[in-house]
PDB file of N, CA and C in Angstrom:
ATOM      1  N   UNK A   1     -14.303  -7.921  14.400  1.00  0.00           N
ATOM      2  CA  UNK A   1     -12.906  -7.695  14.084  1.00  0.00           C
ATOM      3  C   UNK A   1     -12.661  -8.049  12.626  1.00  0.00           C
ATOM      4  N   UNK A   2     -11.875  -6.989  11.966  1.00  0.00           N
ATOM      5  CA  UNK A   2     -11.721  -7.564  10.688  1.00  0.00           C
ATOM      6  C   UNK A   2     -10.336  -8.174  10.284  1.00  0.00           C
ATOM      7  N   UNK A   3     -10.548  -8.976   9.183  1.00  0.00           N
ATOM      8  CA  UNK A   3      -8.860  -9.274   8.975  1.00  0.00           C
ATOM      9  C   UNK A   3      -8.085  -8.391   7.905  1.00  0.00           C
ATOM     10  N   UNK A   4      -6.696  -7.847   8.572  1.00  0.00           N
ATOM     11  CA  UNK A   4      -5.828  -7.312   7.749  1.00  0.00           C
ATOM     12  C   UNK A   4      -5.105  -7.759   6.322  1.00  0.00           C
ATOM     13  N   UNK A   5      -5.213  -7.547   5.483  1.00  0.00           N
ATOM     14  CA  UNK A   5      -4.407  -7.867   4.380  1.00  0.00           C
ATOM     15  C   UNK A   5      -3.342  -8.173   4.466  1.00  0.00           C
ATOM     16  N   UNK A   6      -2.519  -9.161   4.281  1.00  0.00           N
ATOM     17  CA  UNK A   6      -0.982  -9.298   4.382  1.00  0.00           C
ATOM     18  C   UNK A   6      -0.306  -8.714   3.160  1.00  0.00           C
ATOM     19  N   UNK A   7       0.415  -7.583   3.204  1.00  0.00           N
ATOM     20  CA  UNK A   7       0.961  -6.980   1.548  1.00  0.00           C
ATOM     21  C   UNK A   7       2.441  -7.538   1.384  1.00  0.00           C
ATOM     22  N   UNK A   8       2.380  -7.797  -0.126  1.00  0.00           N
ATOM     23  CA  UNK A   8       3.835  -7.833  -0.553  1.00  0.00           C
ATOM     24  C   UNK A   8       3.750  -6.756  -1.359  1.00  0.00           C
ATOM     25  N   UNK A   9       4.664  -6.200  -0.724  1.00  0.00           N
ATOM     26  CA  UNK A   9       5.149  -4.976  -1.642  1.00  0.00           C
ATOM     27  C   UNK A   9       6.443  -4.670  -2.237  1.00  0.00           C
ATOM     28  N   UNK A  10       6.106  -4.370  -3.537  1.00  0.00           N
ATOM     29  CA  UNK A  10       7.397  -3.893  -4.399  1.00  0.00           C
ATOM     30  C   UNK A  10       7.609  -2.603  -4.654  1.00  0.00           C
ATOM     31  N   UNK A  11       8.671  -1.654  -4.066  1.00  0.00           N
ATOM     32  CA  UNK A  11       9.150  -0.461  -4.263  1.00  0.00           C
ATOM     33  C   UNK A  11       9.883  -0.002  -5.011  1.00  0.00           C
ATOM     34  N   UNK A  12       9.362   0.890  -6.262  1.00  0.00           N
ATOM     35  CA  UNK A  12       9.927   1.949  -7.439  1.00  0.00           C
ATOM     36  C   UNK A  12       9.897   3.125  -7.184  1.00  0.00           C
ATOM     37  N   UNK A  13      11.212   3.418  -6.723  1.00  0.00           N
ATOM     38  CA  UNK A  13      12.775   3.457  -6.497  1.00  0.00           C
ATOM     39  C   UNK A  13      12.914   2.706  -4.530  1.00  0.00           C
ATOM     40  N   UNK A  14      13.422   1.532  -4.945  1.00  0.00           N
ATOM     41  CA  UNK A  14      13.627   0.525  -3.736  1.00  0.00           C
ATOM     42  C   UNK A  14      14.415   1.388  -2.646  1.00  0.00           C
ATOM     43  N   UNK A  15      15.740   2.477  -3.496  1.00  0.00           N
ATOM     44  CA  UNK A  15      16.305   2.716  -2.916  1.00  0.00           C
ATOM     45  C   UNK A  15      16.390   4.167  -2.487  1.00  0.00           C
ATOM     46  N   UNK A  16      15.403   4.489  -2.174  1.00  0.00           N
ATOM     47  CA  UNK A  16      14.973   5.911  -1.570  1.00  0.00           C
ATOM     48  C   UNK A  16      14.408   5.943  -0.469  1.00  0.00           C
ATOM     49  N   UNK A  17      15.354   5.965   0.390  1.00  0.00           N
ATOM     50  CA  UNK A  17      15.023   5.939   2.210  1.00  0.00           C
ATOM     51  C   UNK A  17      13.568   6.287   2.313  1.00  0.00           C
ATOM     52  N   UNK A  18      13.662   8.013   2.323  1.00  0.00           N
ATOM     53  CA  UNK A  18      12.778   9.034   2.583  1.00  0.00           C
ATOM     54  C   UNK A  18      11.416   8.240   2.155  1.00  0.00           C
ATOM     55  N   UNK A  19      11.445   7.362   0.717  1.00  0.00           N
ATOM     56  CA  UNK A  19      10.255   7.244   0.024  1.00  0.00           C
ATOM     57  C   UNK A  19       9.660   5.907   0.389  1.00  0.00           C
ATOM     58  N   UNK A  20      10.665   4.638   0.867  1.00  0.00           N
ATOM     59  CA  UNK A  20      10.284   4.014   1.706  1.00  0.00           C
ATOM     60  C   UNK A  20       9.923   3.965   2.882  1.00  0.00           C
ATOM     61  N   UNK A  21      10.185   4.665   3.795  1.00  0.00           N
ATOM     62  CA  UNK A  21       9.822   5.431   4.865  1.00  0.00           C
ATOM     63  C   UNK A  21       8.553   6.263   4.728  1.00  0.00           C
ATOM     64  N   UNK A  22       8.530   6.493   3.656  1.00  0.00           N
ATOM     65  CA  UNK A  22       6.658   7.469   3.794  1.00  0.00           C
ATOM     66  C   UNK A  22       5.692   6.484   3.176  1.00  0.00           C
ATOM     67  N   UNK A  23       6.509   5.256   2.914  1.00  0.00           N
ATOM     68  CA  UNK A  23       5.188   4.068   2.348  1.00  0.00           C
ATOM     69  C   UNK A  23       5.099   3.326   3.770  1.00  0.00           C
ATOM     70  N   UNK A  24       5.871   3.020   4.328  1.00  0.00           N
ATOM     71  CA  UNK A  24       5.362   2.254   5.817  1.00  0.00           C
ATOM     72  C   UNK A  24       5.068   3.519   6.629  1.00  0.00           C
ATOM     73  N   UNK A  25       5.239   4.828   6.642  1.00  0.00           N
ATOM     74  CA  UNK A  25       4.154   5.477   7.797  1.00  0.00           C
ATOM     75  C   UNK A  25       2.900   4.934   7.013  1.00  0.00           C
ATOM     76  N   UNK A  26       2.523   5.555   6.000  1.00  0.00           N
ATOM     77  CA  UNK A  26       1.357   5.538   5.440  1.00  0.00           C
ATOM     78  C   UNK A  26       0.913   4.214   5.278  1.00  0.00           C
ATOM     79  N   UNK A  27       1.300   3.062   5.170  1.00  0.00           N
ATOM     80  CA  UNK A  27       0.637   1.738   5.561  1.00  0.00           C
ATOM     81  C   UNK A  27       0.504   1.215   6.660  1.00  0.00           C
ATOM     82  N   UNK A  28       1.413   2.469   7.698  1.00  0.00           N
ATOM     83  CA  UNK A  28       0.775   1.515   9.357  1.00  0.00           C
ATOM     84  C   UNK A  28      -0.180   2.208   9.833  1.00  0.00           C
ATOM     85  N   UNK A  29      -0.535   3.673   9.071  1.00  0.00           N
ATOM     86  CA  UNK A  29      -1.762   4.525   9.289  1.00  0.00           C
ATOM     87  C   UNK A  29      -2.382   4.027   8.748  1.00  0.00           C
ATOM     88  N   UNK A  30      -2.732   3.348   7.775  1.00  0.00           N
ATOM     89  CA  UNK A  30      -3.798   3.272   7.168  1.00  0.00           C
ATOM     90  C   UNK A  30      -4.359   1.936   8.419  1.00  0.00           C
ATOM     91  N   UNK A  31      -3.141   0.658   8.549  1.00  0.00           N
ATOM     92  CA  UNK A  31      -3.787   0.040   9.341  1.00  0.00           C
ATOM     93  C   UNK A  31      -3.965   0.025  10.681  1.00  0.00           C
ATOM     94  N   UNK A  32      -3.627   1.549  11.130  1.00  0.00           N
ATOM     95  CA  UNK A  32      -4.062   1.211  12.686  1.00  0.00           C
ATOM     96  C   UNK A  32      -5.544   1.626  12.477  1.00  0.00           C
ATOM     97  N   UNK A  33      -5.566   2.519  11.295  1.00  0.00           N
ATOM     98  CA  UNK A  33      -7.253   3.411  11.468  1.00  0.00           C
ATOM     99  C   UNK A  33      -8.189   2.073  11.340  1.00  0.00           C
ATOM    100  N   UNK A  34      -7.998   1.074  10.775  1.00  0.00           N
ATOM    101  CA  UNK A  34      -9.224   0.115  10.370  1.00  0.00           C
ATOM    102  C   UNK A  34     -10.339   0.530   9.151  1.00  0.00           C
ATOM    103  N   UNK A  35      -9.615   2.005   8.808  1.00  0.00           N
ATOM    104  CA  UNK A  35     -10.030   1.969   7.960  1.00  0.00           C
ATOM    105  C   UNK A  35     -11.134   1.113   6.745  1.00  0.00           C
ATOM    106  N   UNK A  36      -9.861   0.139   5.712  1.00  0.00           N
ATOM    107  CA  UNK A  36     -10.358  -0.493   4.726  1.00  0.00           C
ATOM    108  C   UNK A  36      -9.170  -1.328   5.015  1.00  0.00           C
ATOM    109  N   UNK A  37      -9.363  -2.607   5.354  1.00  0.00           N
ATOM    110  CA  UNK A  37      -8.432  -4.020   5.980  1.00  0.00           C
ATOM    111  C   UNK A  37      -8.542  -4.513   4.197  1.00  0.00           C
ATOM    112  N   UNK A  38      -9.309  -4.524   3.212  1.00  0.00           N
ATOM    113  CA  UNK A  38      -9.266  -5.036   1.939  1.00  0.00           C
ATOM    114  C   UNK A  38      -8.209  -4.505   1.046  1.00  0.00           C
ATOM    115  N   UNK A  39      -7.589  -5.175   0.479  1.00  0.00           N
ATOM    116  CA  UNK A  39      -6.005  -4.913  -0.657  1.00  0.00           C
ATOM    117  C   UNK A  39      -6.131  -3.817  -1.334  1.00  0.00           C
ATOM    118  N   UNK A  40      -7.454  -3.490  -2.478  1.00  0.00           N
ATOM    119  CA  UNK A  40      -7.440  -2.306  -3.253  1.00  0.00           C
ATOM    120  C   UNK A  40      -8.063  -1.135  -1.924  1.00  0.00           C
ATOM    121  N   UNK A  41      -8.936  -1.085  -1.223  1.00  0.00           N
ATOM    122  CA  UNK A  41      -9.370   0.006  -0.671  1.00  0.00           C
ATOM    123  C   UNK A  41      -7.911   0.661   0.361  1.00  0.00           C
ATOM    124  N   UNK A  42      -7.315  -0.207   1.080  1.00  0.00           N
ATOM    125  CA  UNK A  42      -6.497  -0.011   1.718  1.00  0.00           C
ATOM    126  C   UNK A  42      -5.366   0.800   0.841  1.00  0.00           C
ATOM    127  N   UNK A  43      -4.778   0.125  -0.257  1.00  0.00           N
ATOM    128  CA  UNK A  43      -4.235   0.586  -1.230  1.00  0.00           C
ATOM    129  C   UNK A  43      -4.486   1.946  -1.977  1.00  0.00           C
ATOM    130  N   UNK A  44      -5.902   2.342  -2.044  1.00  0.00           N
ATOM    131  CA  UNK A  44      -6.307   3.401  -2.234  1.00  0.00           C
ATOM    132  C   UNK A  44      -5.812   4.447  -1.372  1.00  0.00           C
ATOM    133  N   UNK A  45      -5.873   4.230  -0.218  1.00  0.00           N
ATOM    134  CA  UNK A  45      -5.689   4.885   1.137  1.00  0.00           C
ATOM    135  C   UNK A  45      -4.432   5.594   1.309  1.00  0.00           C
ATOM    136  N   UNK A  46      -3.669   4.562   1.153  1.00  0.00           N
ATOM    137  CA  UNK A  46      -1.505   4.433   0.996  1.00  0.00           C
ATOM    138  C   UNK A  46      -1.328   5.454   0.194  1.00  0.00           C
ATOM    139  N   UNK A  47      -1.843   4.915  -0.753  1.00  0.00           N
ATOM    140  CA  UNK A  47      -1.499   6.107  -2.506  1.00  0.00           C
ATOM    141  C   UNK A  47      -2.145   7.557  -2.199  1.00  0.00           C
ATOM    142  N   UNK A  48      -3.018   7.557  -1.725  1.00  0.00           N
ATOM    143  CA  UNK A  48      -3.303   9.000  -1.223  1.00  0.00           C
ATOM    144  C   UNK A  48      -2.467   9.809  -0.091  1.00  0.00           C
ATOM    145  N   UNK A  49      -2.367   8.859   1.085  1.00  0.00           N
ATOM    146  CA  UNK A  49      -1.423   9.551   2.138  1.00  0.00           C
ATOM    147  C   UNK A  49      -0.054   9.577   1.320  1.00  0.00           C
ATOM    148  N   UNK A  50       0.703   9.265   0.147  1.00  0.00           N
ATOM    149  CA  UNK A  50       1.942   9.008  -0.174  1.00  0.00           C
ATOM    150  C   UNK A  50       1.627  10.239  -0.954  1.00  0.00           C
ATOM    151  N   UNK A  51       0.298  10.778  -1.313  1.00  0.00           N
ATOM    152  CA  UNK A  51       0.735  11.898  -2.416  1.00  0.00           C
ATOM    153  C   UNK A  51       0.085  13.579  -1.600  1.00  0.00           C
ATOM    154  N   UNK A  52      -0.579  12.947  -0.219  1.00  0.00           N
ATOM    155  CA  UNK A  52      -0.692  13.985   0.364  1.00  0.00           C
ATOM    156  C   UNK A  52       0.499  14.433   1.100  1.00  0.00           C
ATOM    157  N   UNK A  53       1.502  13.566   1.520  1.00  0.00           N
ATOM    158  CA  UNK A  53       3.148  13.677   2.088  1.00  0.00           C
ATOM    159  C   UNK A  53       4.303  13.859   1.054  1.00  0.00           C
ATOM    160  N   UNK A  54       3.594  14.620   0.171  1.00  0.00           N
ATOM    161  CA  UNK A  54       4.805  15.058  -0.593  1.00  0.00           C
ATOM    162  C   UNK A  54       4.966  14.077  -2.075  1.00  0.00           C
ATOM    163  N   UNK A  55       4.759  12.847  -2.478  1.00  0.00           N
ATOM    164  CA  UNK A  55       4.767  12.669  -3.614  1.00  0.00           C
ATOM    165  C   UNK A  55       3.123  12.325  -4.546  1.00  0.00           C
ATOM    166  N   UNK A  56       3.391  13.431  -5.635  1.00  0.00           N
ATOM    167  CA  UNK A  56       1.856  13.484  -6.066  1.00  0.00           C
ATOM    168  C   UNK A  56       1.891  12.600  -7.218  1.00  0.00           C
ATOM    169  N   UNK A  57       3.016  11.859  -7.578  1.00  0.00           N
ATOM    170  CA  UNK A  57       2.512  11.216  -9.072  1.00  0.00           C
ATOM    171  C   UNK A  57       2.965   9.357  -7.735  1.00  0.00           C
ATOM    172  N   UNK A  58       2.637   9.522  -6.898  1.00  0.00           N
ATOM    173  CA  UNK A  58       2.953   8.214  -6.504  1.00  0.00           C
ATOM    174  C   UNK A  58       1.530   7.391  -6.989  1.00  0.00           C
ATOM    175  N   UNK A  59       2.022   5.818  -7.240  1.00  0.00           N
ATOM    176  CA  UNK A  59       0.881   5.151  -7.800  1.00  0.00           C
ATOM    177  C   UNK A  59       1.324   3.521  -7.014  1.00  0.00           C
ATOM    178  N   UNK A  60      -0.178   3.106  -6.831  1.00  0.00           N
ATOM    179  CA  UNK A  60      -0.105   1.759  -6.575  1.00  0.00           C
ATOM    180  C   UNK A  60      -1.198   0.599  -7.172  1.00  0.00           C
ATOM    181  N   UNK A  61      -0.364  -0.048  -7.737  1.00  0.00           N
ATOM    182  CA  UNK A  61      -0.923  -1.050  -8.568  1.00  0.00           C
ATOM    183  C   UNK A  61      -0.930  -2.911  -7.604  1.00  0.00           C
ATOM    184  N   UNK A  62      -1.831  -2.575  -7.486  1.00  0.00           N
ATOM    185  CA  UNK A  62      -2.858  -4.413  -7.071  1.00  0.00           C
ATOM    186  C   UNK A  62      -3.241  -5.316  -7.791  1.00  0.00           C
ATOM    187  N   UNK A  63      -2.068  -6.440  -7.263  1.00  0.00           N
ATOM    188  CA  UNK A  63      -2.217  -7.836  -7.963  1.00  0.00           C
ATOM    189  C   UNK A  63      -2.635  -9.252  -7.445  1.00  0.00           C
ATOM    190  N   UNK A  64      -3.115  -9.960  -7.367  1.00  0.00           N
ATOM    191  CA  UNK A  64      -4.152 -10.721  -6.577  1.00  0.00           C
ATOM    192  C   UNK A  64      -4.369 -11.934  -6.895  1.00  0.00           C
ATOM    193  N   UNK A  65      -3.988 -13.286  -7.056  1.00  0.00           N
ATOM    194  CA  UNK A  65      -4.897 -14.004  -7.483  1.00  0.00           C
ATOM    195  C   UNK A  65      -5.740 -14.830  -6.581  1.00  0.00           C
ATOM    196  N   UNK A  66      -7.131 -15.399  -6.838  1.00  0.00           N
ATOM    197  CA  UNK A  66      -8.049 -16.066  -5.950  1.00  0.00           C
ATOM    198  C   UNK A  66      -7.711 -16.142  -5.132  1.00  0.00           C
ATOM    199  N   UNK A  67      -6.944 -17.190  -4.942  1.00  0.00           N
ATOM    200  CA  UNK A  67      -6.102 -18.237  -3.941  1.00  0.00           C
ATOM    201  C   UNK A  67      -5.641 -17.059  -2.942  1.00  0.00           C
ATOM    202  N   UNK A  68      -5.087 -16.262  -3.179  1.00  0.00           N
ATOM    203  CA  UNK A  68      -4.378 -15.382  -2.513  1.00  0.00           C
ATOM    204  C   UNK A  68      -5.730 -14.227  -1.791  1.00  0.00           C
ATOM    205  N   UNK A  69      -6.330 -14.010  -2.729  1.00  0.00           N
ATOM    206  CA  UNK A  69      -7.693 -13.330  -1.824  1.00  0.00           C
ATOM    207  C   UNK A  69      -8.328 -14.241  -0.601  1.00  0.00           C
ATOM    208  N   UNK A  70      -8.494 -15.584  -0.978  1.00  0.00           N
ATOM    209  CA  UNK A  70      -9.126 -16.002   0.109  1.00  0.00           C
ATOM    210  C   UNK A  70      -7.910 -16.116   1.265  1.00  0.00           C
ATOM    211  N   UNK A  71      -6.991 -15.966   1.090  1.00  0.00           N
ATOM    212  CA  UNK A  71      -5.853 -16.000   1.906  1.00  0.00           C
ATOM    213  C   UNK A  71      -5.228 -14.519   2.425  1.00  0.00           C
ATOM    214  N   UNK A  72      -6.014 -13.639   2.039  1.00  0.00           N
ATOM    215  CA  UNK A  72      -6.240 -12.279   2.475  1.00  0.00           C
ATOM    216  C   UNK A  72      -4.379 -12.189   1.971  1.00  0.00           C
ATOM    217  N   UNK A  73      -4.135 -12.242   1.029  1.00  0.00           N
ATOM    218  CA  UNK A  73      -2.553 -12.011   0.926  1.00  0.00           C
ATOM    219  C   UNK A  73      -3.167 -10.884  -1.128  1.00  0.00           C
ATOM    220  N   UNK A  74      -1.820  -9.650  -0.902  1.00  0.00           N
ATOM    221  CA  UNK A  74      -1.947  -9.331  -2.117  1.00  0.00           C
ATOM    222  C   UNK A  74      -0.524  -8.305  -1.863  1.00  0.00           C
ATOM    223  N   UNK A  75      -0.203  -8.396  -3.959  1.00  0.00           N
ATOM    224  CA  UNK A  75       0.643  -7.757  -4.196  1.00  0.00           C
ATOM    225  C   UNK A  75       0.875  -6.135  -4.668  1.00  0.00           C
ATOM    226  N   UNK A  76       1.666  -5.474  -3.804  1.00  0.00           N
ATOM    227  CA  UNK A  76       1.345  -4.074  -4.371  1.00  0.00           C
ATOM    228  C   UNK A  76       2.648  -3.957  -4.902  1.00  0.00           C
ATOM    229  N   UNK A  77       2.654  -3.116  -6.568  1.00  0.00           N
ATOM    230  CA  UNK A  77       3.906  -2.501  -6.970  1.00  0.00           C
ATOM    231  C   UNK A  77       3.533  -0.720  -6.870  1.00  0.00           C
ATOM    232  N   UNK A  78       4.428  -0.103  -5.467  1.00  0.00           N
ATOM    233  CA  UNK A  78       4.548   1.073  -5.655  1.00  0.00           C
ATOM    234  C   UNK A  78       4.939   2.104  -5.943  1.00  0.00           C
ATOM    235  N   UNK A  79       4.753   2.493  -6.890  1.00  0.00           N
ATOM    236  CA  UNK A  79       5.962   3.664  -7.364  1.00  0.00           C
ATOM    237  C   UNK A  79       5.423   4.836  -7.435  1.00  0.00           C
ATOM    238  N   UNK A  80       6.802   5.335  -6.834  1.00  0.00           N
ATOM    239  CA  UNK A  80       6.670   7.229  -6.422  1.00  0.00           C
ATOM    240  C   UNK A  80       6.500   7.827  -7.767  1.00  0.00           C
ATOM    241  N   UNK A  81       7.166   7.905  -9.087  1.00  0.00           N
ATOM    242  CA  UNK A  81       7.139   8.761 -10.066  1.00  0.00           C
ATOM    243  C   UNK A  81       5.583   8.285 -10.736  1.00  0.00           C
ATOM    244  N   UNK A  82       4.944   7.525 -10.403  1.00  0.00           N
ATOM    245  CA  UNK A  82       3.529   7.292 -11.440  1.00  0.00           C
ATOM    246  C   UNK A  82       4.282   6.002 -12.279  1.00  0.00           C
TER     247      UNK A  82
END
């Protein structure tokens, strides 16, 4: 069994239903598949399903420190325009 990443995530434009809404489908797909349970691979994953569902300049940027890796915790800032 592997362990899931705990994400904090920050959303650019916070206030776009539709676009928050296609970042949690695409992060509860990514983690039901088991995909990649690790911060950047998982993250990789998100940013792709977010630009295969309609936004193509969406980008996600991973921030991390030690402490927080061994604590399987990391920060994503995602934004739809790139």
């Amino acid at each position: 069994m592997t362990t899931m990443m705990h994400i904090k995530a920050r959303l650019v434009p916070w206030d776009d239903p539709d676009f928050v809404r296609a970042f949690e489908l695409a992060r509860e797909a990514t983690e039901q598949s088991d995909c990649c349970p690790d911060g950047p691979r998982a993250a990789e994953r998100v940013q792709h399903l977010l630009r295969e569902g309609g936004y193509p300049r969406a980008r996600i940027e991973v921030r991390q420190t030690v402490e927080e890796a061994l604590e399987h915790v990391s920060h994503w800032s995602v934004f739809r325009d790139g």
